[in-house]
N, C-alpha and C. Protein backbone atom coordinates (compact mmCIF):
# COMPACT_ATOMS: atom_id res chain seq x y z
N UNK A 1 -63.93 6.68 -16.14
CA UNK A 1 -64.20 6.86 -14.73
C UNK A 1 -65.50 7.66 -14.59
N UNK A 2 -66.27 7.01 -14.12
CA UNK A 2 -67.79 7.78 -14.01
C UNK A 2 -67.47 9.22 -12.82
N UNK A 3 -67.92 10.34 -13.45
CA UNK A 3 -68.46 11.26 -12.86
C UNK A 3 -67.29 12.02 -12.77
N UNK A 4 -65.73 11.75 -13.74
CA UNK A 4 -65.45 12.57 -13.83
C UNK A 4 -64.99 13.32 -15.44
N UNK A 5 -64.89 14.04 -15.83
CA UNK A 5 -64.61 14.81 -16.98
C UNK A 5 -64.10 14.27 -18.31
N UNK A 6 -64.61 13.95 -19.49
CA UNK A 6 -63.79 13.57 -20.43
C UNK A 6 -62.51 13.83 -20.60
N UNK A 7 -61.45 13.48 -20.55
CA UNK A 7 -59.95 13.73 -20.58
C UNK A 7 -59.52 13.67 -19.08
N UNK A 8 -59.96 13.60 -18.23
CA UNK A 8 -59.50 13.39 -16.86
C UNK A 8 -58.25 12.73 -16.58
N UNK A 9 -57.85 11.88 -17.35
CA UNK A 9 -57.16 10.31 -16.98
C UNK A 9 -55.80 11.28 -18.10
N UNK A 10 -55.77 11.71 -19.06
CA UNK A 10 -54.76 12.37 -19.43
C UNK A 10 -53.92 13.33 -18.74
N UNK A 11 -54.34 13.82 -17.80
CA UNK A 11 -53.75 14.93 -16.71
C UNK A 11 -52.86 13.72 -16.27
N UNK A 12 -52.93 12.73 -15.81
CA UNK A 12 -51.97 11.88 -15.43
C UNK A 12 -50.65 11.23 -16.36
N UNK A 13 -51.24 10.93 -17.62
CA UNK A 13 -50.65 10.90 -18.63
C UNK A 13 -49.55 11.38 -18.70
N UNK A 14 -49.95 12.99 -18.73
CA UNK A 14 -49.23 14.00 -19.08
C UNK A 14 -48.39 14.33 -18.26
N UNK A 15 -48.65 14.09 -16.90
CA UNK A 15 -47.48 14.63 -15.89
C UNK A 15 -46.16 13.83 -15.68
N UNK A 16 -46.61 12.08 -16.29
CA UNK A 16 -45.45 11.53 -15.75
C UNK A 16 -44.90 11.45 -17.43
N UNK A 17 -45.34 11.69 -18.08
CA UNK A 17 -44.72 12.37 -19.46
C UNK A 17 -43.37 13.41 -18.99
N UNK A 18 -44.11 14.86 -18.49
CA UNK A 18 -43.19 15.36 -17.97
C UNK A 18 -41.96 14.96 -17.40
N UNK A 19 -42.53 13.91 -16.51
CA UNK A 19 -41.47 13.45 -14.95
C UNK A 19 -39.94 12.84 -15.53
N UNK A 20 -40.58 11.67 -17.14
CA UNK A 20 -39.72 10.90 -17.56
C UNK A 20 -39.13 11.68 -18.40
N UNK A 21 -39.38 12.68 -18.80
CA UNK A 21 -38.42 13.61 -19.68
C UNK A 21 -37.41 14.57 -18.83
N UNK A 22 -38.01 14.83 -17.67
CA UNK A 22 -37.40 15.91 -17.17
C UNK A 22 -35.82 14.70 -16.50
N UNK A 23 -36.34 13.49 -16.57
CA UNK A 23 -35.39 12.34 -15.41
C UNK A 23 -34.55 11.73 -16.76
N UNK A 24 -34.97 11.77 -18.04
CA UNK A 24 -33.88 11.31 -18.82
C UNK A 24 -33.11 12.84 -19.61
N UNK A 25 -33.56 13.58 -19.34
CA UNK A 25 -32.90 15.01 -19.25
C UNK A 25 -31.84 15.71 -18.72
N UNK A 26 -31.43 15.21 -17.11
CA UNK A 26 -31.17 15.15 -16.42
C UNK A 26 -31.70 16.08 -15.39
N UNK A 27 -32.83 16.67 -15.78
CA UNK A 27 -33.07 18.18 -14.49
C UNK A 27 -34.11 17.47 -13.71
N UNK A 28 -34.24 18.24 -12.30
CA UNK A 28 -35.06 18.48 -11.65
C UNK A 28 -36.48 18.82 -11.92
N UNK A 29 -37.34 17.63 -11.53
CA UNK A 29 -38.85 17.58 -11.72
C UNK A 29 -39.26 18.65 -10.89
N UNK A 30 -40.18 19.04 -11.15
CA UNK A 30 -41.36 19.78 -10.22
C UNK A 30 -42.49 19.56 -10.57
N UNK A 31 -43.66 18.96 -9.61
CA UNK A 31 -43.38 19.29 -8.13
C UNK A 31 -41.85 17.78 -8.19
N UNK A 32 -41.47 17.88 -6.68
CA UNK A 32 -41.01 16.89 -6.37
C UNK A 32 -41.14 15.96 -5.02
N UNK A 33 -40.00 15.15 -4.92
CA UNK A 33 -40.71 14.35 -3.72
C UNK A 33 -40.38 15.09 -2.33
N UNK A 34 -39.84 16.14 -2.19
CA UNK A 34 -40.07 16.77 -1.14
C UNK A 34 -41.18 18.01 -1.18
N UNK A 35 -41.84 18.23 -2.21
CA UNK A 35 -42.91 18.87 -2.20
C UNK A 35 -43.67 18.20 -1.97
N UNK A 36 -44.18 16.61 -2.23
CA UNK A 36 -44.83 16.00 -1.54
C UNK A 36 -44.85 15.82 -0.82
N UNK A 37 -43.41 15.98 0.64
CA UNK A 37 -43.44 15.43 1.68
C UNK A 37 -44.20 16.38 2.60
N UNK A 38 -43.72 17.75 2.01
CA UNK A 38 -44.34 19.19 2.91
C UNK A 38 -45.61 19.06 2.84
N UNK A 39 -45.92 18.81 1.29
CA UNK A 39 -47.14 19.10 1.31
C UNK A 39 -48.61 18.17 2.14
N UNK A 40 -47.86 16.85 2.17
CA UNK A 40 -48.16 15.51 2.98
C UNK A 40 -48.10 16.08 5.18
N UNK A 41 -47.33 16.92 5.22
CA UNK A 41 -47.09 17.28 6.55
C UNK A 41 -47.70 18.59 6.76
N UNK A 42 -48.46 19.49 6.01
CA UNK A 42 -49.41 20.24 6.02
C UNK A 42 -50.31 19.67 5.85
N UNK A 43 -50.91 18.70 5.00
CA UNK A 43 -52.24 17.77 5.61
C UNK A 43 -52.60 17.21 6.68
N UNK A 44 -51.48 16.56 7.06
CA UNK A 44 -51.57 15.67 8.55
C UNK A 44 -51.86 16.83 9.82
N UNK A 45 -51.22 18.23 9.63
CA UNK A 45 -51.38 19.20 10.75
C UNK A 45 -52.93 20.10 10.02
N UNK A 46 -53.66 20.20 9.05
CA UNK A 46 -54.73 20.88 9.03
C UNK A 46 -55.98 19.36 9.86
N UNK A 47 -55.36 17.99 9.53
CA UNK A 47 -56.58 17.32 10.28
C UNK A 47 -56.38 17.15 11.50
N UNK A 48 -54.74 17.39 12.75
CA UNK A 48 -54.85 17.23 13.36
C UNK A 48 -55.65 18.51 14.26
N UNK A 49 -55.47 20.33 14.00
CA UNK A 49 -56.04 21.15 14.16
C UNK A 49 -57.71 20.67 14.00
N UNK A 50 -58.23 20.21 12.87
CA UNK A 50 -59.72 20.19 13.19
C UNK A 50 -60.03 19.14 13.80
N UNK A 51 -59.03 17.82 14.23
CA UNK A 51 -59.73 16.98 15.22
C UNK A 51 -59.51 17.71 16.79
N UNK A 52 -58.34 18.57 17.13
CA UNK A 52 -58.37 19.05 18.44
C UNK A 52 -58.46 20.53 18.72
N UNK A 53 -59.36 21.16 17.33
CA UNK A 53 -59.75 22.37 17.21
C UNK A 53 -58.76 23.42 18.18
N UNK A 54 -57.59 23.53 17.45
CA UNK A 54 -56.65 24.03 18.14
C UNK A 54 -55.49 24.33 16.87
N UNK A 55 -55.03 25.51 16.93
CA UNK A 55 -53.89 25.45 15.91
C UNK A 55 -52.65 24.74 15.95
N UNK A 56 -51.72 23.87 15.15
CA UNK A 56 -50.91 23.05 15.00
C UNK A 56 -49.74 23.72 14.23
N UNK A 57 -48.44 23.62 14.64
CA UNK A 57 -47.11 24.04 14.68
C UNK A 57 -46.95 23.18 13.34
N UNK A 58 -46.63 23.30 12.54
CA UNK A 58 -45.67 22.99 10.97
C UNK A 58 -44.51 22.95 11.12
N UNK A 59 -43.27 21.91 11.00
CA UNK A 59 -42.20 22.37 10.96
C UNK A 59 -42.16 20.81 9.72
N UNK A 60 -40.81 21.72 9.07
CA UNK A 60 -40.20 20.63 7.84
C UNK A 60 -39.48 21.06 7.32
């Protein structure tokens, strides 16, 4: 991938390395898919604040 870092593409590798060990393990991944969801609903409210330059309520 141009322009980014030798080993870049292993960080990915490695995480769902993690994911499938932690899921034939039986435990709980982290992050997970509700850390994505928060974290997905704190994005959507930091762009809606800078499109109506106004602070935006978080709830989840």
């Amino acid at each position: 991938m141009p322009g980014f870092a030798i080993g870049y593409e292993h960080t990915f590798i490695n995480a769902l390395a993690d994911f499938l060990k932690d899921l034939g393990d039986g435990r709980k991944s982290c992050p997970d898919f509700r850390d994505a969801l928060e974290t997905q609903i704190i994005c959507e409210a930091v762009l809606e604040s800078a499109k109506d330059r106004r602070w935006e309520d978080v709830r989840y």
